[in-house]
C-alpha atoms as a PDB file:
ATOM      1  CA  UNK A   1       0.000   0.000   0.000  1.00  0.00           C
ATOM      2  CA  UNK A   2       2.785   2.114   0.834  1.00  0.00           C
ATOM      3  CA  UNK A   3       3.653   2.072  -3.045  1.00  0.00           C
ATOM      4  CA  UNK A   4       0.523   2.929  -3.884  1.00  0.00           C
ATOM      5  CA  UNK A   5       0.199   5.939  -1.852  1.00  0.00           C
ATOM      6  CA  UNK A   6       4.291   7.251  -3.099  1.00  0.00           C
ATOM      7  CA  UNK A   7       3.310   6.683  -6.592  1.00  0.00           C
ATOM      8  CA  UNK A   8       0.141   8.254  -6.322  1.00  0.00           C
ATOM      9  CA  UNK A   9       1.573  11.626  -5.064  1.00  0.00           C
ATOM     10  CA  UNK A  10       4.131  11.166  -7.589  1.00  0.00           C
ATOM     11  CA  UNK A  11       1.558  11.494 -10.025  1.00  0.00           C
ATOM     12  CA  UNK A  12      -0.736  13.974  -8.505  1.00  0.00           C
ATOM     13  CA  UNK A  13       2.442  16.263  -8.657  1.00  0.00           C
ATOM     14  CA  UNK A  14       3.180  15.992 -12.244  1.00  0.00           C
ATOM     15  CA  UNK A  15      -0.587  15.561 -13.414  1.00  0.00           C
ATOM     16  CA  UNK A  16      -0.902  19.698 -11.323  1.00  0.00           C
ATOM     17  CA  UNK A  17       1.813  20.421 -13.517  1.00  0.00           C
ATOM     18  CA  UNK A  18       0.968  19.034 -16.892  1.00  0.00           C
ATOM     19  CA  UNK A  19      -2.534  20.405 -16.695  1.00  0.00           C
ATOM     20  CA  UNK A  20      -0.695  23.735 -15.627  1.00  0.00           C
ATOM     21  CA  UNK A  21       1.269  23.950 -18.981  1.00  0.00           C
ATOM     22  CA  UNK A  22       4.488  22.033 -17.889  1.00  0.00           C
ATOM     23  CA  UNK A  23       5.369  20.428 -21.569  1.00  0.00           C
ATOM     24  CA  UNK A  24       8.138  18.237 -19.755  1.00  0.00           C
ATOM     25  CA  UNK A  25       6.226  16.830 -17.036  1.00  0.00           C
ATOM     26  CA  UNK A  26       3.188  17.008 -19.691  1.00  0.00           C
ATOM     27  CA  UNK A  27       5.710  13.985 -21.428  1.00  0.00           C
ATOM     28  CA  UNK A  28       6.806  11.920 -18.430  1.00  0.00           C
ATOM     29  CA  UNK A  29       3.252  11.883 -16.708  1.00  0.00           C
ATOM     30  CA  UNK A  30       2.096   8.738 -18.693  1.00  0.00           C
ATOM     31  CA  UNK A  31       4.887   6.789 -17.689  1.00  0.00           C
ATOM     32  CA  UNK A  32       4.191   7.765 -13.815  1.00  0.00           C
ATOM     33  CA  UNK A  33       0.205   6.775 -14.396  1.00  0.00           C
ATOM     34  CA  UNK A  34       1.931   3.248 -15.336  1.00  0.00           C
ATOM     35  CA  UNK A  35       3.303   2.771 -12.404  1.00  0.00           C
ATOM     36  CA  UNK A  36       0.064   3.946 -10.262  1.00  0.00           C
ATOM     37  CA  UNK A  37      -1.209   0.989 -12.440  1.00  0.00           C
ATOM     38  CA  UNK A  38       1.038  -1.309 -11.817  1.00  0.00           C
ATOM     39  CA  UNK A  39       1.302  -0.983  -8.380  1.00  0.00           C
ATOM     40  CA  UNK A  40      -2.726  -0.753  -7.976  1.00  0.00           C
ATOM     41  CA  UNK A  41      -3.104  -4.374  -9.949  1.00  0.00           C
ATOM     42  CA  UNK A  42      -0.344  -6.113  -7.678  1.00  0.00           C
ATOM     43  CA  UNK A  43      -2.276  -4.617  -4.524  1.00  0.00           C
ATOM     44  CA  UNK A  44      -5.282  -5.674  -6.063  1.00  0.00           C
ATOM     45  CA  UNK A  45      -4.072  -9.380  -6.290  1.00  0.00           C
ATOM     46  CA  UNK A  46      -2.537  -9.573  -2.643  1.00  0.00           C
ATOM     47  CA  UNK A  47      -6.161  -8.093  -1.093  1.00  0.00           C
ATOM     48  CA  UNK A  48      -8.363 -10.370  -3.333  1.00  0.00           C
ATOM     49  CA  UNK A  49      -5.862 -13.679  -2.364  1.00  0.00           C
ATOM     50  CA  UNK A  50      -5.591 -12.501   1.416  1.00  0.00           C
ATOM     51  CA  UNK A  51      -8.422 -10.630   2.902  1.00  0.00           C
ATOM     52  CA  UNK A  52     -11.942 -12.145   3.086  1.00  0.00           C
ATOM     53  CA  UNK A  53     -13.703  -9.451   5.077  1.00  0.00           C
ATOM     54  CA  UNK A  54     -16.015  -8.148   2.354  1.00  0.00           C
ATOM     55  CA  UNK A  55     -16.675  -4.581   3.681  1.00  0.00           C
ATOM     56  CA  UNK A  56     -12.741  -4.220   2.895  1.00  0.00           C
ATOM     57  CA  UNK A  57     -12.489  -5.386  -0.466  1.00  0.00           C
ATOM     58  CA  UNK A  58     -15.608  -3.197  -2.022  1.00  0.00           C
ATOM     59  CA  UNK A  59     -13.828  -0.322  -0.440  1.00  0.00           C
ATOM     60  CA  UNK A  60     -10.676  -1.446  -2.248  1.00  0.00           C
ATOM     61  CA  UNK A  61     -12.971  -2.131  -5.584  1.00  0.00           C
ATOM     62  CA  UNK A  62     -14.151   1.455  -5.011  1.00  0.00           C
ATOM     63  CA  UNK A  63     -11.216   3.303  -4.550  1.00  0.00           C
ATOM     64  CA  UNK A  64      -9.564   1.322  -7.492  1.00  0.00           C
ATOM     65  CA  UNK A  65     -12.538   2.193  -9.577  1.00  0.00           C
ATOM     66  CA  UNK A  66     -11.880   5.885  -8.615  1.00  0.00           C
ATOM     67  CA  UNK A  67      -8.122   5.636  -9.916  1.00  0.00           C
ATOM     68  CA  UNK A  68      -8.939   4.362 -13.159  1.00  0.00           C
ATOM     69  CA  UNK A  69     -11.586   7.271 -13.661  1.00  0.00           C
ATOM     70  CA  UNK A  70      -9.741   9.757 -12.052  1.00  0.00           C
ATOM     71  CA  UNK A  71      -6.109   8.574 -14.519  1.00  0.00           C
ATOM     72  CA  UNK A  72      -8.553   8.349 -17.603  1.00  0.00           C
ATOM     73  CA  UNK A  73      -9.870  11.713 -16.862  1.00  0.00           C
ATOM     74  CA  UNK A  74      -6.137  13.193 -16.424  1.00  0.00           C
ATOM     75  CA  UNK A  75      -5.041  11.675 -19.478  1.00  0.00           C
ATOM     76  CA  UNK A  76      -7.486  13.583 -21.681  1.00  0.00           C
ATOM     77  CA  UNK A  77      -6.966  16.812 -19.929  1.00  0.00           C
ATOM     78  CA  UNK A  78     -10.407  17.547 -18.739  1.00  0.00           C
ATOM     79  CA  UNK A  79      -9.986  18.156 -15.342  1.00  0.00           C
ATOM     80  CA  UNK A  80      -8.287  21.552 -13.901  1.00  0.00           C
ATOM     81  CA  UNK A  81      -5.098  21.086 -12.008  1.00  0.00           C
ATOM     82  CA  UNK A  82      -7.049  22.109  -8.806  1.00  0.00           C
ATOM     83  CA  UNK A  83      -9.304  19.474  -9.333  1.00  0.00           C
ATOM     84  CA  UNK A  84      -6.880  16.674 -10.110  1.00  0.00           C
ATOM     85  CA  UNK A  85      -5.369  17.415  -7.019  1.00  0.00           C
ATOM     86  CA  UNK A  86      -8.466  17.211  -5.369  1.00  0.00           C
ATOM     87  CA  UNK A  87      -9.402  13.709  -6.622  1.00  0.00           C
ATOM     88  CA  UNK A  88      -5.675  12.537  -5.998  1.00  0.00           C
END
């Protein structure tokens, strides 16, 4: 979880600054969202294979849910950078 979370504000960082105008980070911010990704579908496994409480894995299934709308929504630059960081 802890990767989650680093990579996460890793992204929210550059996605404030692509959506600002920042060509460079603009570049390298796809590359970051693959590693959110990444790091949400091994968490994903490891919950699904080793908690049974169900409460905790539709929280999980909603927050993951969130990501994946939240990157999509960064990707086609449609959200301000306030709001990105917001969501993150």
């Amino acid at each position: 979880m802890l990767a989650i979370v680093r990579v996460t504000q890793q992204h929210r960082g550059m996605s404030t600054a692509a959506l600002s105008g920042n060509k460079l980070l603009l570049a390298q911010r796809p590359g970051k969202q693959e590693e959110v990704d990444k790091a949400v579908l091994e968490a994903d496994g490891v919950l699904k294979r080793d908690i049974s409480d169900k409460a905790v894995l539709a929280a999980w299934d909603a927050a993951s849910q969130k990501w994946k709308t939240l990157a999509a929504n960064v990707a086609a630059g449609s959200l301000t950078s306030a709001e990105s960081t917001a969501r993150h």
